[in-house]
Structures are given as C-alpha cells and as structure tokens.
C-alpha atoms as a PDB file:
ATOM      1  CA  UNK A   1     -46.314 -46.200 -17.059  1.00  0.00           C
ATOM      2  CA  UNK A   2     -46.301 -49.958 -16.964  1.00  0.00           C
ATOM      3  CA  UNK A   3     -47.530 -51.830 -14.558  1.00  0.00           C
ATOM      4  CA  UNK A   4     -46.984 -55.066 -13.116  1.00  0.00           C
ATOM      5  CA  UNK A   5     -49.239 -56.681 -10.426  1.00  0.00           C
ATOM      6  CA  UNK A   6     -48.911 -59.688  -8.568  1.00  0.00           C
ATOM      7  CA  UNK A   7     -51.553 -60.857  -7.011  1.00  0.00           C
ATOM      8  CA  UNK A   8     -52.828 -64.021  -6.518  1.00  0.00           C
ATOM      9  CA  UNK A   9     -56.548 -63.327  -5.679  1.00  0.00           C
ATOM     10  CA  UNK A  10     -57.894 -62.858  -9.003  1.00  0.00           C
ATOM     11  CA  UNK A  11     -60.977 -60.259  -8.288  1.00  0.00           C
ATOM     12  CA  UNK A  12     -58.170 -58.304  -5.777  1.00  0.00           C
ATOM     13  CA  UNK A  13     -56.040 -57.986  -9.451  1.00  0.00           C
ATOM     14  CA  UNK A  14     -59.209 -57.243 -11.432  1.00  0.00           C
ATOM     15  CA  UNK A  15     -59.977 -54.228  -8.804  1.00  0.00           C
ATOM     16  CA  UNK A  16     -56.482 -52.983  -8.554  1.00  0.00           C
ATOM     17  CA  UNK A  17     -56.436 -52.756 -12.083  1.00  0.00           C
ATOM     18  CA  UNK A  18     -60.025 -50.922 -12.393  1.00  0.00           C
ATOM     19  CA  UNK A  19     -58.360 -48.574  -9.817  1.00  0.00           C
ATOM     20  CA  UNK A  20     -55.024 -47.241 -11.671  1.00  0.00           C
ATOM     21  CA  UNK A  21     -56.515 -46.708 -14.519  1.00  0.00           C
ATOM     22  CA  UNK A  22     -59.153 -44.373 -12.756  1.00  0.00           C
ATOM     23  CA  UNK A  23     -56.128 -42.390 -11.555  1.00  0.00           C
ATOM     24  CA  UNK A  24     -54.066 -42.448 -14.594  1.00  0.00           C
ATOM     25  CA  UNK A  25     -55.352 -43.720 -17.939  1.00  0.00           C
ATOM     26  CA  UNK A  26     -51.886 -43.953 -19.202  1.00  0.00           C
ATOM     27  CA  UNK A  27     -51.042 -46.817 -16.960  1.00  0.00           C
ATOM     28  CA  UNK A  28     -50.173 -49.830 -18.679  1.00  0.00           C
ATOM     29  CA  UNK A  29     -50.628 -53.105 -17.012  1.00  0.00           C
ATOM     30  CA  UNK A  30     -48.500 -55.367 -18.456  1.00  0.00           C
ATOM     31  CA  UNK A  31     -49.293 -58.929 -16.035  1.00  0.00           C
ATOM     32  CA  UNK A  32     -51.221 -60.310 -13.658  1.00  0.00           C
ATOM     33  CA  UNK A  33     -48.900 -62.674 -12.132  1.00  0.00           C
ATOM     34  CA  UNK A  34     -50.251 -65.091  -9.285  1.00  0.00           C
ATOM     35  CA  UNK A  35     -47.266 -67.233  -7.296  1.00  0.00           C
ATOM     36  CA  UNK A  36     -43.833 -66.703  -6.585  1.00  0.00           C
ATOM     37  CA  UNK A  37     -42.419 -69.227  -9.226  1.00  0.00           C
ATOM     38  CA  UNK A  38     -44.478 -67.417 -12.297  1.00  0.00           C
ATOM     39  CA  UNK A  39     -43.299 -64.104 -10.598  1.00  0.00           C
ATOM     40  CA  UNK A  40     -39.674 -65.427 -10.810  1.00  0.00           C
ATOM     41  CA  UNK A  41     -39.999 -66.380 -14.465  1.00  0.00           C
ATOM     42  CA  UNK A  42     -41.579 -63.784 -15.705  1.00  0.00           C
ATOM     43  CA  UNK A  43     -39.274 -60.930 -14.369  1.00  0.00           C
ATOM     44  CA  UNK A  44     -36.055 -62.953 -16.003  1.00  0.00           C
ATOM     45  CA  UNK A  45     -37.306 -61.863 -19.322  1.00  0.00           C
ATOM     46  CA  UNK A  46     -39.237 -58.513 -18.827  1.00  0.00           C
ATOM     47  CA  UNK A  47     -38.975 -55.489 -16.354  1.00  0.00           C
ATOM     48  CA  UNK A  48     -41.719 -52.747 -15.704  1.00  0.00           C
ATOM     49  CA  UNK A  49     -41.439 -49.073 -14.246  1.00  0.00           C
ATOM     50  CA  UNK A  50     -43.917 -50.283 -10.841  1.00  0.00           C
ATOM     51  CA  UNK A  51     -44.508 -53.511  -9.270  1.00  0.00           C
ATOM     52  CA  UNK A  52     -47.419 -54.023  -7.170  1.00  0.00           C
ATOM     53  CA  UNK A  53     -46.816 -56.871  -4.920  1.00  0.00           C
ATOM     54  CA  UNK A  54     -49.430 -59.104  -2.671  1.00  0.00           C
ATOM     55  CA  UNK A  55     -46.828 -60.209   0.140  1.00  0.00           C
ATOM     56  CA  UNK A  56     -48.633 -62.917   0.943  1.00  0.00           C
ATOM     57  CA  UNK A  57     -49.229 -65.126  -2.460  1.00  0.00           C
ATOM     58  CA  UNK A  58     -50.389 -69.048  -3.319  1.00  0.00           C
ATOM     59  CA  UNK A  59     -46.846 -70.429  -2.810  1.00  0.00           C
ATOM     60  CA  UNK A  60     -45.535 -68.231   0.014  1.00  0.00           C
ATOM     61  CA  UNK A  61     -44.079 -65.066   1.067  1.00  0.00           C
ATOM     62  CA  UNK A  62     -43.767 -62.976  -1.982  1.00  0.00           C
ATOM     63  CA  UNK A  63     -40.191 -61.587  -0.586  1.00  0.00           C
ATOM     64  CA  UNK A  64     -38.543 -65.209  -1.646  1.00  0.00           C
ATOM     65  CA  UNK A  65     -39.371 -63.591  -4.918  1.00  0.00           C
ATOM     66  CA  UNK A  66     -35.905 -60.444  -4.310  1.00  0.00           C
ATOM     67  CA  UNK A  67     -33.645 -64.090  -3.086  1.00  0.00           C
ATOM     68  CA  UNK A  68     -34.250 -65.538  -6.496  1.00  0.00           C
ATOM     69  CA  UNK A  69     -33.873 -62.708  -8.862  1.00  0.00           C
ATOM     70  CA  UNK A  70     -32.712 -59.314  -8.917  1.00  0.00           C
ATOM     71  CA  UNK A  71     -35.581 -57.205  -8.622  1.00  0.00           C
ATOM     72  CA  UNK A  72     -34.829 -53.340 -10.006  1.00  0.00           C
ATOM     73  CA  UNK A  73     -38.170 -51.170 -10.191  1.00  0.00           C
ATOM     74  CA  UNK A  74     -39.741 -49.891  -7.265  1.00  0.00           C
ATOM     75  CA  UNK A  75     -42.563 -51.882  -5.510  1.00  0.00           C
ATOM     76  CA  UNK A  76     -45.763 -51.143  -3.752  1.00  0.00           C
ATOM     77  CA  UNK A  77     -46.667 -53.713  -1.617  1.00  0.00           C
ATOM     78  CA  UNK A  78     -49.907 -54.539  -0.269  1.00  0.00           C
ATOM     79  CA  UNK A  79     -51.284 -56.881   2.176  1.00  0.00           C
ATOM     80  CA  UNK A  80     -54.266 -57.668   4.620  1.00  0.00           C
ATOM     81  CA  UNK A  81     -51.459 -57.780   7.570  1.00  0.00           C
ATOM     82  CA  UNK A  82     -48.731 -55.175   9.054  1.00  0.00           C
ATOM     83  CA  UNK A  83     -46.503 -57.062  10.672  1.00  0.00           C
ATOM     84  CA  UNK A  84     -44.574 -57.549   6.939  1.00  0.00           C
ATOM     85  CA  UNK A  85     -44.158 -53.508   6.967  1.00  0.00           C
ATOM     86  CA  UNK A  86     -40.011 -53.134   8.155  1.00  0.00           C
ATOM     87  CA  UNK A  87     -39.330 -55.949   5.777  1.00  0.00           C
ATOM     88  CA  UNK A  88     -41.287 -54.416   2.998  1.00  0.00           C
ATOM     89  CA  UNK A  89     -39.728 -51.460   3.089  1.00  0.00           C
ATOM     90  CA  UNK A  90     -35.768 -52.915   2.907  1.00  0.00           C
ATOM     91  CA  UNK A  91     -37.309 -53.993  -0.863  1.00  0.00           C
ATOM     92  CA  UNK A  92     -37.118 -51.367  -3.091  1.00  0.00           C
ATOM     93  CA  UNK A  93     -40.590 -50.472  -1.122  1.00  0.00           C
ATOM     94  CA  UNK A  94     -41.780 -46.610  -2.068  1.00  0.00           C
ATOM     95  CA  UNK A  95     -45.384 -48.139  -0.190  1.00  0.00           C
ATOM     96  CA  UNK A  96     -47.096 -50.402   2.183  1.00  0.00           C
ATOM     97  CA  UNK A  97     -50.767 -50.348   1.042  1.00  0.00           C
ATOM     98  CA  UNK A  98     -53.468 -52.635   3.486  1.00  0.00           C
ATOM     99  CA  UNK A  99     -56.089 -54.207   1.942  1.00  0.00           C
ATOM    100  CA  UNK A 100     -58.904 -53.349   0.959  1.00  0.00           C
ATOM    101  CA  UNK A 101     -57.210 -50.235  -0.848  1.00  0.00           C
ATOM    102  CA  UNK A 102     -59.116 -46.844  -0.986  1.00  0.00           C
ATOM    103  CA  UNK A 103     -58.718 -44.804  -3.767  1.00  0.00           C
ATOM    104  CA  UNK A 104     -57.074 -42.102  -2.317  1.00  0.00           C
ATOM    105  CA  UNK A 105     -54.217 -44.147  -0.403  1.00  0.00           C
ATOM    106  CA  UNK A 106     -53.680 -45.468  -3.775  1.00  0.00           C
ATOM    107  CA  UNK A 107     -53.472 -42.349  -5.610  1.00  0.00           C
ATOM    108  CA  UNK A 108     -50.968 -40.646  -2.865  1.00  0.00           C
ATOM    109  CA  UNK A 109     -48.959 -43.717  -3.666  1.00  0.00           C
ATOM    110  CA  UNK A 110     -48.740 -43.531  -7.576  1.00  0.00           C
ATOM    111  CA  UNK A 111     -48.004 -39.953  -7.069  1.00  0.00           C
ATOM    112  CA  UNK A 112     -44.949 -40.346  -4.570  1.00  0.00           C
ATOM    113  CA  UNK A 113     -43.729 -42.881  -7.428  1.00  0.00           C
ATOM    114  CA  UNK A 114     -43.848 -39.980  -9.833  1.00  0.00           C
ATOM    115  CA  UNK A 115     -42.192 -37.503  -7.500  1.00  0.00           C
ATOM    116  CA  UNK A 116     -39.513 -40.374  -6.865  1.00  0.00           C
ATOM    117  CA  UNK A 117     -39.103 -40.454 -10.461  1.00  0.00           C
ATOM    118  CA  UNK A 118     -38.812 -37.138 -11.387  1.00  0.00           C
ATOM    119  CA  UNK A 119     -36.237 -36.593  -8.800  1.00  0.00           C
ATOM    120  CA  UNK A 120     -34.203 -39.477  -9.874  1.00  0.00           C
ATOM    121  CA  UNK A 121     -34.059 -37.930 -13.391  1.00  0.00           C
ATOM    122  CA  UNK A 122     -33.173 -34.879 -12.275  1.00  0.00           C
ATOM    123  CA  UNK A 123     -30.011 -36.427 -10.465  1.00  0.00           C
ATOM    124  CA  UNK A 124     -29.719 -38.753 -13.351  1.00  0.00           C
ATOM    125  CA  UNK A 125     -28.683 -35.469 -15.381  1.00  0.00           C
ATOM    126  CA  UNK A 126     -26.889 -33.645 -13.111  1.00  0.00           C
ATOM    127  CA  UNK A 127     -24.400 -36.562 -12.746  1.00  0.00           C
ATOM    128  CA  UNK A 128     -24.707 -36.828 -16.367  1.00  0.00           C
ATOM    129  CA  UNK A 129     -23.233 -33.594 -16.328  1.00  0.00           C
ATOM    130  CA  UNK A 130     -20.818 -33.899 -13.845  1.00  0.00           C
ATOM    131  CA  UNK A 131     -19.315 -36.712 -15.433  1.00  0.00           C
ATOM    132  CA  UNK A 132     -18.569 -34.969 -18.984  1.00  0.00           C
ATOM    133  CA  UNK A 133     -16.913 -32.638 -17.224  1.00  0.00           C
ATOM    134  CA  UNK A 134     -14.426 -35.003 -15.584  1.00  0.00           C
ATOM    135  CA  UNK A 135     -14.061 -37.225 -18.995  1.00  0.00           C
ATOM    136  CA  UNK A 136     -12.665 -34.082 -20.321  1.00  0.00           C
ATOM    137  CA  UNK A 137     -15.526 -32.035 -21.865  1.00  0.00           C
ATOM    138  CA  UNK A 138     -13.421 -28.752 -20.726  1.00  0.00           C
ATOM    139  CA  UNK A 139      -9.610 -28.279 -21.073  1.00  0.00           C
ATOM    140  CA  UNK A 140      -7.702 -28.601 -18.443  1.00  0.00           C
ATOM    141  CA  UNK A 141      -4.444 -26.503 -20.628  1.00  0.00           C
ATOM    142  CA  UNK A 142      -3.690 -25.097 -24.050  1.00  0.00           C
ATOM    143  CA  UNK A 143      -1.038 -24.880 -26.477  1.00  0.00           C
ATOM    144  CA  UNK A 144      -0.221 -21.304 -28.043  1.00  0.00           C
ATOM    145  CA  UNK A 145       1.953 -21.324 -30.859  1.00  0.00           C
ATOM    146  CA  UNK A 146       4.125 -17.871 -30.199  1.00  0.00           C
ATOM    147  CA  UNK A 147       6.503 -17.232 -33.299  1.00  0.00           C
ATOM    148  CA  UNK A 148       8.510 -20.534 -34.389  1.00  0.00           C
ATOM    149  CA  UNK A 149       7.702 -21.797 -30.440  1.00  0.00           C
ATOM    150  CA  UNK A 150       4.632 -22.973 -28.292  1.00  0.00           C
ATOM    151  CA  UNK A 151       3.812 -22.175 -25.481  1.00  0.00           C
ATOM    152  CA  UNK A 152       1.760 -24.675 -22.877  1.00  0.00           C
ATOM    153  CA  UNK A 153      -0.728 -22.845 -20.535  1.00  0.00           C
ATOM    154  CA  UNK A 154      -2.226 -24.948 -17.737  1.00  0.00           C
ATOM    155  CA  UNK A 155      -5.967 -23.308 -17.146  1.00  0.00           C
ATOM    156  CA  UNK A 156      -4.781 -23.281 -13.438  1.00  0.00           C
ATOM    157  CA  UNK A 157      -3.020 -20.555 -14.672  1.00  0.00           C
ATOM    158  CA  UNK A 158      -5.174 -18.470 -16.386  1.00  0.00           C
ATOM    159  CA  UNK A 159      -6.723 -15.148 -14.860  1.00  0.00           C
ATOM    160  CA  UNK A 160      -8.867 -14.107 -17.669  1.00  0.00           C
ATOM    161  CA  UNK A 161      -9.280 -14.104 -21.455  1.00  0.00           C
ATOM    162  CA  UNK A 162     -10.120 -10.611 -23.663  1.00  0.00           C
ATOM    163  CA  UNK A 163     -11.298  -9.064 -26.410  1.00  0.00           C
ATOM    164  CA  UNK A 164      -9.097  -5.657 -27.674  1.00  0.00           C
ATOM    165  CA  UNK A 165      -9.237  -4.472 -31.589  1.00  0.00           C
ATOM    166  CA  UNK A 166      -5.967  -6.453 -32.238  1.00  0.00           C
ATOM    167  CA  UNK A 167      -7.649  -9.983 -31.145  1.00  0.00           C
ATOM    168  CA  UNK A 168      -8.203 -12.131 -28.406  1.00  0.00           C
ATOM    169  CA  UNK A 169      -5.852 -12.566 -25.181  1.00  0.00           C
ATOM    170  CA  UNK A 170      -5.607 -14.936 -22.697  1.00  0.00           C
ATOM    171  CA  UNK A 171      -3.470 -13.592 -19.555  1.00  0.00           C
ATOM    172  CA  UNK A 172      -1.786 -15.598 -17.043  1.00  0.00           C
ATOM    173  CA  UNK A 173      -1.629 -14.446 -13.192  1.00  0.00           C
ATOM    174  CA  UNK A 174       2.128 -13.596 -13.607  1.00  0.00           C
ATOM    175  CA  UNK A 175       0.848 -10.819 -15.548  1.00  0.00           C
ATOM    176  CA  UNK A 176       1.832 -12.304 -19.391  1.00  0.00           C
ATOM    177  CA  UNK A 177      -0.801 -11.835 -22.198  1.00  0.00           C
ATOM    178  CA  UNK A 178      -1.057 -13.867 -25.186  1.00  0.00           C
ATOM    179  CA  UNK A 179      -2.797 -13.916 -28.225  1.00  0.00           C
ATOM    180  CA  UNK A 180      -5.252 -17.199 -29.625  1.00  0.00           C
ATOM    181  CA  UNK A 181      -7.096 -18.001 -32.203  1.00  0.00           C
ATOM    182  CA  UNK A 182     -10.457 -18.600 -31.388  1.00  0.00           C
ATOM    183  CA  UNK A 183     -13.318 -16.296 -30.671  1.00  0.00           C
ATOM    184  CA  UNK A 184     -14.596 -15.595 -27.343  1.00  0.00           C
ATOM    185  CA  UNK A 185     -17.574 -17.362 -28.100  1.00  0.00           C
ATOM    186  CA  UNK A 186     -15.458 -20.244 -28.667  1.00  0.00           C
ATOM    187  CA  UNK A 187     -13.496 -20.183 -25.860  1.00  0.00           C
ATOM    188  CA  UNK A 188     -16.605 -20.227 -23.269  1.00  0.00           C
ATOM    189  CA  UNK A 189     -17.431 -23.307 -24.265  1.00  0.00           C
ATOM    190  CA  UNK A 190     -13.853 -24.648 -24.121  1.00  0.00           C
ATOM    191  CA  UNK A 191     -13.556 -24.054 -20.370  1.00  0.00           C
ATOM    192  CA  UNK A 192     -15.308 -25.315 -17.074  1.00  0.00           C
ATOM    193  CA  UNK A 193     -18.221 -22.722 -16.342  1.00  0.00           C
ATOM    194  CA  UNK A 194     -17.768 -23.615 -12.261  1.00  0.00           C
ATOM    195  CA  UNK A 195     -14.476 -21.767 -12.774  1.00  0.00           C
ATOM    196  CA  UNK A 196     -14.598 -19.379 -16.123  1.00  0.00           C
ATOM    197  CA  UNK A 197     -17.550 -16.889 -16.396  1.00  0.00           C
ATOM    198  CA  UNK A 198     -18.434 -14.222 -19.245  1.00  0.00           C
ATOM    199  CA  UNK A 199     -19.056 -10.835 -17.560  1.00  0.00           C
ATOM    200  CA  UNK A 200     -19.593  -8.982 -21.071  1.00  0.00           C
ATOM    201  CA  UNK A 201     -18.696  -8.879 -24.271  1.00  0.00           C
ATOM    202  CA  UNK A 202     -15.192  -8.331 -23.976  1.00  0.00           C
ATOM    203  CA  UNK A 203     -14.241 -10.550 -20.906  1.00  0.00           C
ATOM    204  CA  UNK A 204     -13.644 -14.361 -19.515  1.00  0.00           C
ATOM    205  CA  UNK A 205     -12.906 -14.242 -16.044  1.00  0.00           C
ATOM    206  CA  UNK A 206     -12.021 -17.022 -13.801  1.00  0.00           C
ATOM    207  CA  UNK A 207     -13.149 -16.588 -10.287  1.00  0.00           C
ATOM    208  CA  UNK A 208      -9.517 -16.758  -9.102  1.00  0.00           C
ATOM    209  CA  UNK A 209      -8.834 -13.363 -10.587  1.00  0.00           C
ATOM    210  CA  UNK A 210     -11.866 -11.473  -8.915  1.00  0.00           C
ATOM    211  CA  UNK A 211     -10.285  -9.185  -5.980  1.00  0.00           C
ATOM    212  CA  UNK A 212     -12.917  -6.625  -5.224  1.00  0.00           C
ATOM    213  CA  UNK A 213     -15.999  -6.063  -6.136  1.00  0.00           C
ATOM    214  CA  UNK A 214     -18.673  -2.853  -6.179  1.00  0.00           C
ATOM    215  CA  UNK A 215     -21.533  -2.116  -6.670  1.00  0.00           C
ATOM    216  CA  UNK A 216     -22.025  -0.419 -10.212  1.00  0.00           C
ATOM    217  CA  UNK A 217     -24.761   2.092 -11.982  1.00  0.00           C
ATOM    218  CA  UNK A 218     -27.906   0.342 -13.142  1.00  0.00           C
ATOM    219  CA  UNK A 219     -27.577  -2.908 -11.041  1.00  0.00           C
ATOM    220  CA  UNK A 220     -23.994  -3.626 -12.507  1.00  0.00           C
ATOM    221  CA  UNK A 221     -20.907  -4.792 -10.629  1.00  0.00           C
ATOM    222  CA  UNK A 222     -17.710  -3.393 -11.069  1.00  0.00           C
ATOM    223  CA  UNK A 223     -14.550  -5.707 -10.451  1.00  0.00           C
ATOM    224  CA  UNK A 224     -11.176  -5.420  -9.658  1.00  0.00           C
ATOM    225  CA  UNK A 225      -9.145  -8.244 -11.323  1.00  0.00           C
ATOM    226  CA  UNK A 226      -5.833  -9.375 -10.722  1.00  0.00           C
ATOM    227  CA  UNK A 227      -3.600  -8.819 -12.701  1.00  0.00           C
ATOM    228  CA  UNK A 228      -5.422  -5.600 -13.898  1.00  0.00           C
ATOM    229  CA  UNK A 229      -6.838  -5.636 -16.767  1.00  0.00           C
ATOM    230  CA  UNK A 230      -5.836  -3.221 -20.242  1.00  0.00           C
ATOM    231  CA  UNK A 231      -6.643   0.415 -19.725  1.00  0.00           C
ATOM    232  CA  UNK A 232      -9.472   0.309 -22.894  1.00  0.00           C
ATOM    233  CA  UNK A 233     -11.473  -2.546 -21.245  1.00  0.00           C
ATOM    234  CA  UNK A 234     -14.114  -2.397 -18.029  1.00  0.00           C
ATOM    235  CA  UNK A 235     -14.614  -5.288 -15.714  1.00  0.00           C
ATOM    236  CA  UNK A 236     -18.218  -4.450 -15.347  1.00  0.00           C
ATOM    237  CA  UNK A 237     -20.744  -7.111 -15.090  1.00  0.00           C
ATOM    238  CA  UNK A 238     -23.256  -6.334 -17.470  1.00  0.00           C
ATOM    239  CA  UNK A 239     -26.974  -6.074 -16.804  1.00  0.00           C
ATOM    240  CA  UNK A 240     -28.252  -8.568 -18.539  1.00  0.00           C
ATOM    241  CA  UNK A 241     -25.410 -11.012 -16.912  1.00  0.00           C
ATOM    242  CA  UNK A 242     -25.762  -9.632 -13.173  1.00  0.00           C
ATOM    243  CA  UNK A 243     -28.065 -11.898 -11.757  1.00  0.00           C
ATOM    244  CA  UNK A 244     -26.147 -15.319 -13.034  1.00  0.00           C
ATOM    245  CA  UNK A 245     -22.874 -13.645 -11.827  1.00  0.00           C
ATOM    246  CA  UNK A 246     -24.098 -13.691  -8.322  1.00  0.00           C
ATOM    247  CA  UNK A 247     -25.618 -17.316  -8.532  1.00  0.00           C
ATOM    248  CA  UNK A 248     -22.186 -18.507 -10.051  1.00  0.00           C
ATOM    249  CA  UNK A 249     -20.275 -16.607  -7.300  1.00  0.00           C
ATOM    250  CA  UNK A 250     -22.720 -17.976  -4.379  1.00  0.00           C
ATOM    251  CA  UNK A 251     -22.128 -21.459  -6.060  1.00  0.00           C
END
C-alpha cells in the first residue's frame, strides 16, 4: 500500500509514519509533503493508493489543495480541530482522525480503507462482467445452414438446445427443431448464462421454456418444458446441478 502524508509538522509525519508501519509493514510511504503548493506539485506527477492529509498546513487550508488539482485516492484527514469535519468528508474523505492519533483509531481507519477497497474490486469485476456481456460476449442469433438454405434464429427464440444419438438440436418455441454443429459444451459458452442454463448432460434450457416444475427422487427437479421435449430425453435437473439451478432461477 503506498502512502502519502502531508503534514507539515515534521515530528507529527515522523510519528504517523512509525504508526502505519506498526499496523501494516507493507505500507509504503512514498512522501512527506509539507504545504499546499509542494502538495499541488507533487500529485501532478505521481498518485498513491491513501493520502493522509493535515487540514490545516504552513500555507493554508489543505482543501485549496482538491481546487487546484484533481485529487483521485481516498484521503484520511486529520486535524487538532472538528469544525473542518462536513467539509472533509465531501473530499474523497473515508476518515476524520483528531490529533494526537491513538493507535487503534488509526488502525480502524486503515482497515475501513481495505474493506472500501475490496468492495470496489469486487464491483470493479462484476461490471467488468456485465459489460462483456453487452459488447457481445454471447450471441444474440445464429445462422443454420439447412440443405442449400440458412436459416437465421434470433436466441429470443430459442426454447432449448439437445443432445439425441443423431446430434445436437436447437428448438424454437413454435415447436421446430434443428440440427448445429457444435457440441453442447460449445454452445454453453456461446449463450448468456442469465437466460440459458445446463440441467444435464443432454439439455440447454432457457428459462422461458420452464412451465412446471417438481420435485424429483434424490433432490432432483423434474421440469416440464414448452414445447415438450423428445420422448428419449428427461428434463431432470441433475444432482450435482440442483443447487445452482435454484440460485439461477431465484436470480
């Protein structure tokens, strides 16, 4: 983690320093910057993942420091006063620390950073994910070549795809089945999982095809899909799949 304080009483720095690295040896302090104008300067060139900030430095009010430059990691202030508090925390603020600092306000503080950070990752890759999908990760139709003509299948369309000894299937909702070229295994991966799941080895179901549903031997569910499916196949849930089944279907 590196570390930036500003601070423009020197032993303060020193101490605040002696501190952090009693709660987290892997801190990394990369300045100890003392006035607004040196502040400015320095964070034009570099960045760090925590700023530490005195509000009240040598030259002024350390908040003159976010109307100069944009200012993008997360600050813990600190001060001998309050009365800064409301417009501390409109700052990228996570803290408001008084002076002196114990040990143990400054510890809750460096962990709510980590939480903070964490949880921004976290949503960092779930949007991550979100957004492949809507570039066009999954397909949104396909094109079947049937004889000498093709055929164009929007995946609106599609009620499930199948496995049978002949091959795979993909059936519409009006109740047409046609064959493809790809494995099941491939075809998972080809379509959104929010609206395609893999009950067992021999079906893809989208969730507009599920009509009713019972509960099966040995924790398994047994479905009724629309259009029904081919005589030789079950739409049973398998065991091993049950539990995700019910997640994606409570999503």
């Amino acid at each position: 983690m590196r570390v930036l304080i500003i601070e423009d009483e020197v032993l303060a720095a020193e101490r605040l320093e002696e501190m952090l690295y009693e709660i987290d040896p892997s801190v990394k302090v990369v300045a100890k910057l003392g006035s607004i104008s040196e502040s400015v300067e320095w964070l034009k060139a570099n960045n760090a993942d925590l700023i530490f900030l005195d509000i009240q430095l040598s030259d002024g009010l350390s908040f003159t420091i976010f109307d100069e430059i944009k200012v993008s990691s997360p600050v813990i202030f600190t001060t001998t006063y309050d009365q800064y508090a409301i417009k501390a925390f409109d700052l990228n603020s996570i803290a408001y620390l008084l002076k002196p600092i114990s040990q143990k306000k400054l510890e809750e503080s460096i962990q709510k950073f980590k939480s903070l950070k964490t949880a921004f990752a976290i949503d960092i890759a779930a949007l991550s994910e979100m957004l492949n999908r809507k570039e066009g990760r999954y397909k949104e139709r396909i094109l079947l070549q049937i004889g000498q003509n093709y055929k164009k299948i929007e995946v609106s369309d599609i009620a499930y795809f199948y496995a049978v000894d002949s091959g795979i299937y993909v059936r519409t909702f009006s109740g047409a089945s046609y064959p493809i070229d790809f494995p099941l295994e491939k075809v998972e991966t080809m379509f959104d999982p929010e609206m395609f799941f893999r009950i067992n080895r021999k079906l893809l179901i989208s969730h507009k095809a599920i009509g009713h549903m019972v509960a099966y031997s040995r924790g398994r569910i047994k479905i009724s899909l629309n259009p029904m499916i081919e005589d030789e196949l079950d739409a049973i849930v398998s065991i091993n799949r049950s539990a995700e089944f019910k997640k994606w279907m409570d999503s």
